[in-house]
PDB file of N, CA and C in Angstrom:
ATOM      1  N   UNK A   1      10.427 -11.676 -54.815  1.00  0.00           N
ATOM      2  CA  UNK A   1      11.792 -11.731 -54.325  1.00  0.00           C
ATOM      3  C   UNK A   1      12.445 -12.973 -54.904  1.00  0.00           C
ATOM      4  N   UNK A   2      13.931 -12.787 -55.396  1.00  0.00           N
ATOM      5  CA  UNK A   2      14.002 -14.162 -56.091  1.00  0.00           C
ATOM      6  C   UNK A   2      14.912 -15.217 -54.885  1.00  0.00           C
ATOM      7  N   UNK A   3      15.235 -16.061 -55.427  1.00  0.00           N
ATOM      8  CA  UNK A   3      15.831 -17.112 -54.745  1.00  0.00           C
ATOM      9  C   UNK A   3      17.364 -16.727 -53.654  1.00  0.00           C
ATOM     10  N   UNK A   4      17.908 -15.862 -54.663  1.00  0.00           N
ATOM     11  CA  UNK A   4      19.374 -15.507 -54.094  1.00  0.00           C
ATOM     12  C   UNK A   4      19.188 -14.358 -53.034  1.00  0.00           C
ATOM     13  N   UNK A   5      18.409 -13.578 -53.718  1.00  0.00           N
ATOM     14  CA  UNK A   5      17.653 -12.558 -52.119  1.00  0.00           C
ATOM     15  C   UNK A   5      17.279 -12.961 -50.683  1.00  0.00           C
ATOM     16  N   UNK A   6      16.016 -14.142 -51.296  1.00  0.00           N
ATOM     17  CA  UNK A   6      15.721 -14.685 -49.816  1.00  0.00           C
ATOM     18  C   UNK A   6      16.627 -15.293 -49.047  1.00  0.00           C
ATOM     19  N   UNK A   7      17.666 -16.062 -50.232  1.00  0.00           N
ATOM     20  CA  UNK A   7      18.789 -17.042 -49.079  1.00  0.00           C
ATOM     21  C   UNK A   7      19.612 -15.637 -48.418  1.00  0.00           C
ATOM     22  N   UNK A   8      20.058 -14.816 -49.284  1.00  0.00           N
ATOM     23  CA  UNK A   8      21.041 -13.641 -48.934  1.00  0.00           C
ATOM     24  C   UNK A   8      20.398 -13.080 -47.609  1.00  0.00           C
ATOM     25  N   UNK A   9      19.143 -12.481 -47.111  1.00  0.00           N
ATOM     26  CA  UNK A   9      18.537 -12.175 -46.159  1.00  0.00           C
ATOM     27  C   UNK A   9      18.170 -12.587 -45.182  1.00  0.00           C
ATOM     28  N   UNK A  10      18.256 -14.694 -44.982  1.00  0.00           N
ATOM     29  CA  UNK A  10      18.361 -15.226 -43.933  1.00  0.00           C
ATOM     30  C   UNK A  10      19.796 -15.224 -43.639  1.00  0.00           C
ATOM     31  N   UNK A  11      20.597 -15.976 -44.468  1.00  0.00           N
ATOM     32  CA  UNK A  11      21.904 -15.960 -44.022  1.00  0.00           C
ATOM     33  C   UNK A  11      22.350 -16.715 -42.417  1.00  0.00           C
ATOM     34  N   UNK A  12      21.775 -17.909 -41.687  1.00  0.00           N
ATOM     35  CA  UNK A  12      22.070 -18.373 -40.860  1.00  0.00           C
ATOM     36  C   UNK A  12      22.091 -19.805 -41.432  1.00  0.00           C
ATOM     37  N   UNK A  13      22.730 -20.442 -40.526  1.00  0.00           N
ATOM     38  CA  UNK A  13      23.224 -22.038 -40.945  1.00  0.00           C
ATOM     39  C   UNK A  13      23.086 -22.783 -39.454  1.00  0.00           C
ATOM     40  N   UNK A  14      22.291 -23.713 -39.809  1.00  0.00           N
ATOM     41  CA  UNK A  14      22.517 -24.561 -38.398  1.00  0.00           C
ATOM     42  C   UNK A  14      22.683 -25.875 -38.417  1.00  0.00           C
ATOM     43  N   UNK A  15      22.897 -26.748 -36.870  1.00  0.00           N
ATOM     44  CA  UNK A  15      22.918 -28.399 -37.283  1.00  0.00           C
ATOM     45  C   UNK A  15      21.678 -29.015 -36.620  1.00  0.00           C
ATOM     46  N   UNK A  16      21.142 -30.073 -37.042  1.00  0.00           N
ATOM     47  CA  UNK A  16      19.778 -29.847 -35.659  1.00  0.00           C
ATOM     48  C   UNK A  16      20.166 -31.836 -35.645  1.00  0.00           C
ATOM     49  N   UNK A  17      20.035 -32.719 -35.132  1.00  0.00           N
ATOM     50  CA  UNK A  17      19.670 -33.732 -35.157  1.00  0.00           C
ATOM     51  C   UNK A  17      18.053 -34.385 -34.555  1.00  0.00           C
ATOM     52  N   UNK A  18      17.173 -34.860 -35.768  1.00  0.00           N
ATOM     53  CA  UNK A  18      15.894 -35.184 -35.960  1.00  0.00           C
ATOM     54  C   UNK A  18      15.819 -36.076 -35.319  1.00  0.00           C
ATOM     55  N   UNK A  19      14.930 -36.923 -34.268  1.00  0.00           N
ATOM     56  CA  UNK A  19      14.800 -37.904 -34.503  1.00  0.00           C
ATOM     57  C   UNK A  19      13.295 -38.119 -34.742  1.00  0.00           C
ATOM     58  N   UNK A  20      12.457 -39.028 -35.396  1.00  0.00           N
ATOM     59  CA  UNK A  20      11.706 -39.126 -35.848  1.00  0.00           C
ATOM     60  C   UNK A  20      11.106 -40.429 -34.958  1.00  0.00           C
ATOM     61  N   UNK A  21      10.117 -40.486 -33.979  1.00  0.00           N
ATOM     62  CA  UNK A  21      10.274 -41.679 -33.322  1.00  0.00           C
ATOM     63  C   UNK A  21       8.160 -42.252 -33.546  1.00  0.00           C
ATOM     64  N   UNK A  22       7.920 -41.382 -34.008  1.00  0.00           N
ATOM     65  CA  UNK A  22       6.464 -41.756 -34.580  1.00  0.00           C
ATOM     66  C   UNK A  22       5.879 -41.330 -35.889  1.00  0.00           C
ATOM     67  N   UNK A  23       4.699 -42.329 -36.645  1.00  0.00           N
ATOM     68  CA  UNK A  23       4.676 -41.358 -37.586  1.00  0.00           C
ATOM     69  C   UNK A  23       2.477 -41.625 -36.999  1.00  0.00           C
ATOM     70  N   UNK A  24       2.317 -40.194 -37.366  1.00  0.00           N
ATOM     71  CA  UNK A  24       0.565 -40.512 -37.065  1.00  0.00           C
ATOM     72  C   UNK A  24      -0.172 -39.268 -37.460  1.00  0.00           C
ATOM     73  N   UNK A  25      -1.408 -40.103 -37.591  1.00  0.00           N
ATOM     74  CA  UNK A  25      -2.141 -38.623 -38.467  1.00  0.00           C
ATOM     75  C   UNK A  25      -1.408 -37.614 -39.785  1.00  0.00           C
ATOM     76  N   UNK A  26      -0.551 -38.465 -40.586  1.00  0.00           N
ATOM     77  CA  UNK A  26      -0.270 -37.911 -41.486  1.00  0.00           C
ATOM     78  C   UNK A  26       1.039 -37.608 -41.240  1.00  0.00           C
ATOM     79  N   UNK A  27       1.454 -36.951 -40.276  1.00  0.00           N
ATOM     80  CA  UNK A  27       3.078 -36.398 -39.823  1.00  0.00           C
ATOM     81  C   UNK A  27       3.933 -36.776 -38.894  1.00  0.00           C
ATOM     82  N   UNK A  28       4.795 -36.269 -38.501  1.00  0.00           N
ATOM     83  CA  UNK A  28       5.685 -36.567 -37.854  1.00  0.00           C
ATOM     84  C   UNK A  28       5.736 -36.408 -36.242  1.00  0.00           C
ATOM     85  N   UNK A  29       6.179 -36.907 -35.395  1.00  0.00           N
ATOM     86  CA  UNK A  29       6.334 -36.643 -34.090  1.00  0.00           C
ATOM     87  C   UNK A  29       7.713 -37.094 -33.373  1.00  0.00           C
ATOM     88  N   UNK A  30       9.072 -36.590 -32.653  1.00  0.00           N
ATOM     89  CA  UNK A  30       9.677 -36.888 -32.244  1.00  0.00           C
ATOM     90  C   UNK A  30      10.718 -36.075 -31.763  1.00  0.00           C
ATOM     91  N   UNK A  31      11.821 -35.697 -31.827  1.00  0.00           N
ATOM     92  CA  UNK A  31      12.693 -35.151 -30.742  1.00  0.00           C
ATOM     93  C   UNK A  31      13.955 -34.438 -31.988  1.00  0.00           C
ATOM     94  N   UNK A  32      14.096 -33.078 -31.495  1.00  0.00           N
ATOM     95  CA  UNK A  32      15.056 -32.625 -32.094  1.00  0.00           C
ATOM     96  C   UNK A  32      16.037 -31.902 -31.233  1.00  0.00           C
ATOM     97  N   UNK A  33      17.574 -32.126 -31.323  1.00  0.00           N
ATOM     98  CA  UNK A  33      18.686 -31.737 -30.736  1.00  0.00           C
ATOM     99  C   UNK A  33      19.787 -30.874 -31.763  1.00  0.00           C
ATOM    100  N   UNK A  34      19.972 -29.425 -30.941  1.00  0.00           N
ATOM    101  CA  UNK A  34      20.687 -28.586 -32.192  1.00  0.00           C
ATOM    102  C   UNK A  34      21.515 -29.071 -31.496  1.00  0.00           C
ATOM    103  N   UNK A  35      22.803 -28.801 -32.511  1.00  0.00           N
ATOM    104  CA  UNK A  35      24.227 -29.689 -32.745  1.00  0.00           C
ATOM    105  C   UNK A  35      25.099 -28.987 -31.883  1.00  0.00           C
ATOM    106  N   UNK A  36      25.041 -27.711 -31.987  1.00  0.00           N
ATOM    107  CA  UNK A  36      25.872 -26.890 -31.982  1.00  0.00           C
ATOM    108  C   UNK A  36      25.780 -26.542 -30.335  1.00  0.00           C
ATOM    109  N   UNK A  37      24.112 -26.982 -29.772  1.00  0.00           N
ATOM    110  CA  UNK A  37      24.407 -26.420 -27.669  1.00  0.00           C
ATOM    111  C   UNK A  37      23.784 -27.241 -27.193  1.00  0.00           C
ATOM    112  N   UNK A  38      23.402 -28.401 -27.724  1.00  0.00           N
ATOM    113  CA  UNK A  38      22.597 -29.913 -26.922  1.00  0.00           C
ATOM    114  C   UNK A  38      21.432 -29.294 -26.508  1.00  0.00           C
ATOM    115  N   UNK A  39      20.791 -28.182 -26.723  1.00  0.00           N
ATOM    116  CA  UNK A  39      19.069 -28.149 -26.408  1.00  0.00           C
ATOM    117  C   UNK A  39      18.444 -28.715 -27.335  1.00  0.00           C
ATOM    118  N   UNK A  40      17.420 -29.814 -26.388  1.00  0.00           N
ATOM    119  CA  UNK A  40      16.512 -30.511 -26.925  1.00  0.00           C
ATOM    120  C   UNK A  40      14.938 -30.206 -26.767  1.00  0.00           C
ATOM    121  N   UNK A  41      14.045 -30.456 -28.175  1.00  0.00           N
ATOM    122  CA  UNK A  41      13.080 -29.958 -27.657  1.00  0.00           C
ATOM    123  C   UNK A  41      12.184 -31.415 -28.269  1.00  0.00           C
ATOM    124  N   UNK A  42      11.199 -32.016 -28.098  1.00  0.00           N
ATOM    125  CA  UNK A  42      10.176 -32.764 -28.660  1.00  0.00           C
ATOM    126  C   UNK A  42       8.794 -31.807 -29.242  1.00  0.00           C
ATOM    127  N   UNK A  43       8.721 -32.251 -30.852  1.00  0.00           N
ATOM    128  CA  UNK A  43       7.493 -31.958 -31.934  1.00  0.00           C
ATOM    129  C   UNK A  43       6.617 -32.749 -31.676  1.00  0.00           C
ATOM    130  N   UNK A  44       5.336 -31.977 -31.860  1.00  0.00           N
ATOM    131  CA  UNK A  44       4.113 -33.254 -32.396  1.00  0.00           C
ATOM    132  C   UNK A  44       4.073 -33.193 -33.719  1.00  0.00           C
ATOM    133  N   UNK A  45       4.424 -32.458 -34.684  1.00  0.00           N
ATOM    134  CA  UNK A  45       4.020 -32.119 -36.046  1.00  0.00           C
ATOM    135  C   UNK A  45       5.362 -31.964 -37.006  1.00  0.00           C
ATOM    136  N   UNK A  46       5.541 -32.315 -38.014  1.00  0.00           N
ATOM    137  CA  UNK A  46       6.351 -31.761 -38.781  1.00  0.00           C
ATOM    138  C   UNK A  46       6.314 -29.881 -39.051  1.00  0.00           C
ATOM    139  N   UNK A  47       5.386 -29.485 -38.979  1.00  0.00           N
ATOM    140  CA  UNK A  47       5.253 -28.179 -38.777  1.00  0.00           C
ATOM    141  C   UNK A  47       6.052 -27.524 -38.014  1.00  0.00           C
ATOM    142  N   UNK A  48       5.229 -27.885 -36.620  1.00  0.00           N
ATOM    143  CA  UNK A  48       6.329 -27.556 -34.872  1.00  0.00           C
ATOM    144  C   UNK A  48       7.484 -28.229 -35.375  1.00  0.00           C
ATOM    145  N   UNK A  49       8.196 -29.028 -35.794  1.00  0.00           N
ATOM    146  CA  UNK A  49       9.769 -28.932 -36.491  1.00  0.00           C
ATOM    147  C   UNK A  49      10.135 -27.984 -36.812  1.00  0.00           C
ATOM    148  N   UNK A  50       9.535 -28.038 -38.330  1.00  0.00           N
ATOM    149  CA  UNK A  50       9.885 -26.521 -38.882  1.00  0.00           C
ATOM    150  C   UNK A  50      10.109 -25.178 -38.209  1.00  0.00           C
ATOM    151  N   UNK A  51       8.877 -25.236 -37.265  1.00  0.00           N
ATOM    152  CA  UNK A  51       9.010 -23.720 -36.528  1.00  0.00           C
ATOM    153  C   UNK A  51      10.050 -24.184 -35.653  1.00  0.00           C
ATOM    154  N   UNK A  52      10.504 -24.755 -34.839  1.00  0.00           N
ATOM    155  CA  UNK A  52      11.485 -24.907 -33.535  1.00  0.00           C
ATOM    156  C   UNK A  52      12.891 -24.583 -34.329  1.00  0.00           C
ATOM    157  N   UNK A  53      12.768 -24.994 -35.715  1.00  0.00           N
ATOM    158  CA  UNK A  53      14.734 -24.696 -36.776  1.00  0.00           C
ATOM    159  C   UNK A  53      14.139 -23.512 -36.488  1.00  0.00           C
ATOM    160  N   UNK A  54      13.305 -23.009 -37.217  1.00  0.00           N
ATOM    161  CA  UNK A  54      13.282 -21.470 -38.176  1.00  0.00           C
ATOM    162  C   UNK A  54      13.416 -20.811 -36.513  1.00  0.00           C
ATOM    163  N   UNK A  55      12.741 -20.832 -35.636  1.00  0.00           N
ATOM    164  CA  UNK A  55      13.051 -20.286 -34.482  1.00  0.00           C
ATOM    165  C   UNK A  55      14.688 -20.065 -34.201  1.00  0.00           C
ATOM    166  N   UNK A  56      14.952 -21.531 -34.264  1.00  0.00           N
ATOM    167  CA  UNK A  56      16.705 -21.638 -33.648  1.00  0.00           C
ATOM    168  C   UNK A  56      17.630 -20.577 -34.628  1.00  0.00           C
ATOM    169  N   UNK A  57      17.201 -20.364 -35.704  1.00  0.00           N
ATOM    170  CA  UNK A  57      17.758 -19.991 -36.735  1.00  0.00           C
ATOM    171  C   UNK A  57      17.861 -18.318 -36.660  1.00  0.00           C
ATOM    172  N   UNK A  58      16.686 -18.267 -36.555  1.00  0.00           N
ATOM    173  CA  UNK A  58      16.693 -16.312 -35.994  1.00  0.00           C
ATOM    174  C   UNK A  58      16.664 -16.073 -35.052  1.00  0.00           C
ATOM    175  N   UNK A  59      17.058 -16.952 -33.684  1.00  0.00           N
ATOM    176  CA  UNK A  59      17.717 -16.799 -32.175  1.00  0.00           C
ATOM    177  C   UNK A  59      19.320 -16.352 -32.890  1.00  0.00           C
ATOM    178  N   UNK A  60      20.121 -17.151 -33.485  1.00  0.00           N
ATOM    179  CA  UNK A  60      21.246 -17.176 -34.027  1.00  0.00           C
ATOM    180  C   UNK A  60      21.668 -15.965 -34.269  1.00  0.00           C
ATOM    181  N   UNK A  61      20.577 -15.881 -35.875  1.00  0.00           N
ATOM    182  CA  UNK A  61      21.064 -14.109 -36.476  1.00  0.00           C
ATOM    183  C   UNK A  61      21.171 -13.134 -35.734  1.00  0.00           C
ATOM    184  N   UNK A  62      20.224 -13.502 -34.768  1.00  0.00           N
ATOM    185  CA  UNK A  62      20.021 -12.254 -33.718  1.00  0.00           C
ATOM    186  C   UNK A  62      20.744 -11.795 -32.536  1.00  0.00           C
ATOM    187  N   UNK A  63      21.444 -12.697 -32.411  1.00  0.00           N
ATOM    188  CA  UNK A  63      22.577 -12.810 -31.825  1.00  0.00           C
ATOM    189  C   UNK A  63      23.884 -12.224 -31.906  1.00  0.00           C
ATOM    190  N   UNK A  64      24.018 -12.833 -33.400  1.00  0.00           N
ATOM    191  CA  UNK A  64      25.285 -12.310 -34.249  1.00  0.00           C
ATOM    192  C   UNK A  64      25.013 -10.896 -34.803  1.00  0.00           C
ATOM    193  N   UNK A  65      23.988  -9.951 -34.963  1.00  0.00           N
ATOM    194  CA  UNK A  65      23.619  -8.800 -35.048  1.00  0.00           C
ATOM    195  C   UNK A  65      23.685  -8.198 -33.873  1.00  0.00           C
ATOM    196  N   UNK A  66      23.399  -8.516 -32.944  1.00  0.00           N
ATOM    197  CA  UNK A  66      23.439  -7.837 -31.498  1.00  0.00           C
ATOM    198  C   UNK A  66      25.021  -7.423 -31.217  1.00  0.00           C
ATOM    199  N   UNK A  67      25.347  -8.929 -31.393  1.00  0.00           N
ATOM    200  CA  UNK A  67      27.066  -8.796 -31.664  1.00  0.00           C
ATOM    201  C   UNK A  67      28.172  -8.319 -32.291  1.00  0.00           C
ATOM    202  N   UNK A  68      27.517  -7.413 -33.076  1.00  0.00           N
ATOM    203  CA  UNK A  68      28.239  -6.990 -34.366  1.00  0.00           C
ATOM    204  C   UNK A  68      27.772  -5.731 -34.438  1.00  0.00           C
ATOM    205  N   UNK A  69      27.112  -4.848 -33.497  1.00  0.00           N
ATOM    206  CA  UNK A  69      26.240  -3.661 -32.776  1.00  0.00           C
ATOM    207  C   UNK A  69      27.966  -2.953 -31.920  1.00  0.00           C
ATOM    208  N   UNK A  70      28.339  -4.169 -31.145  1.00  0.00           N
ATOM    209  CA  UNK A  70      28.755  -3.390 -30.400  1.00  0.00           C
ATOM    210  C   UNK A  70      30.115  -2.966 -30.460  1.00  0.00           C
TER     211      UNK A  70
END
């Protein structure tokens, strides 16, 4: 799949604010706040980051598809 596909098929945009308040065992640990509805959640991992966006991100689409259903 090339580059313009995969972006074309997520198609969501978000704001998250990181904060980064440890660093240990290699990665990251600290607190992230999406921009856009003040839920906050705290990571142990740069990973669990990643997953908590990519989560927020296809809560979103899924949303706006539900929405666009009716």
């Amino acid at each position: 799949m090339g580059m313009h596909k995969l972006n074309d098929s997520q198609g969501g945009k978000a704001t998250f604010i990181v904060d980064i308040q440890h660093q240990q065992n290699g990665t990251w640990q600290g607190k992230v706040t999406w921009a856009d509805n003040g839920r906050k959640e705290t990571f142990r991992s740069a990973l669990e980051l990643l997953k908590l966006m990519d989560g927020a991100i296809n809560e979103e689409n899924s949303e706006i598809a539900d929405s666009s259903t009716l």
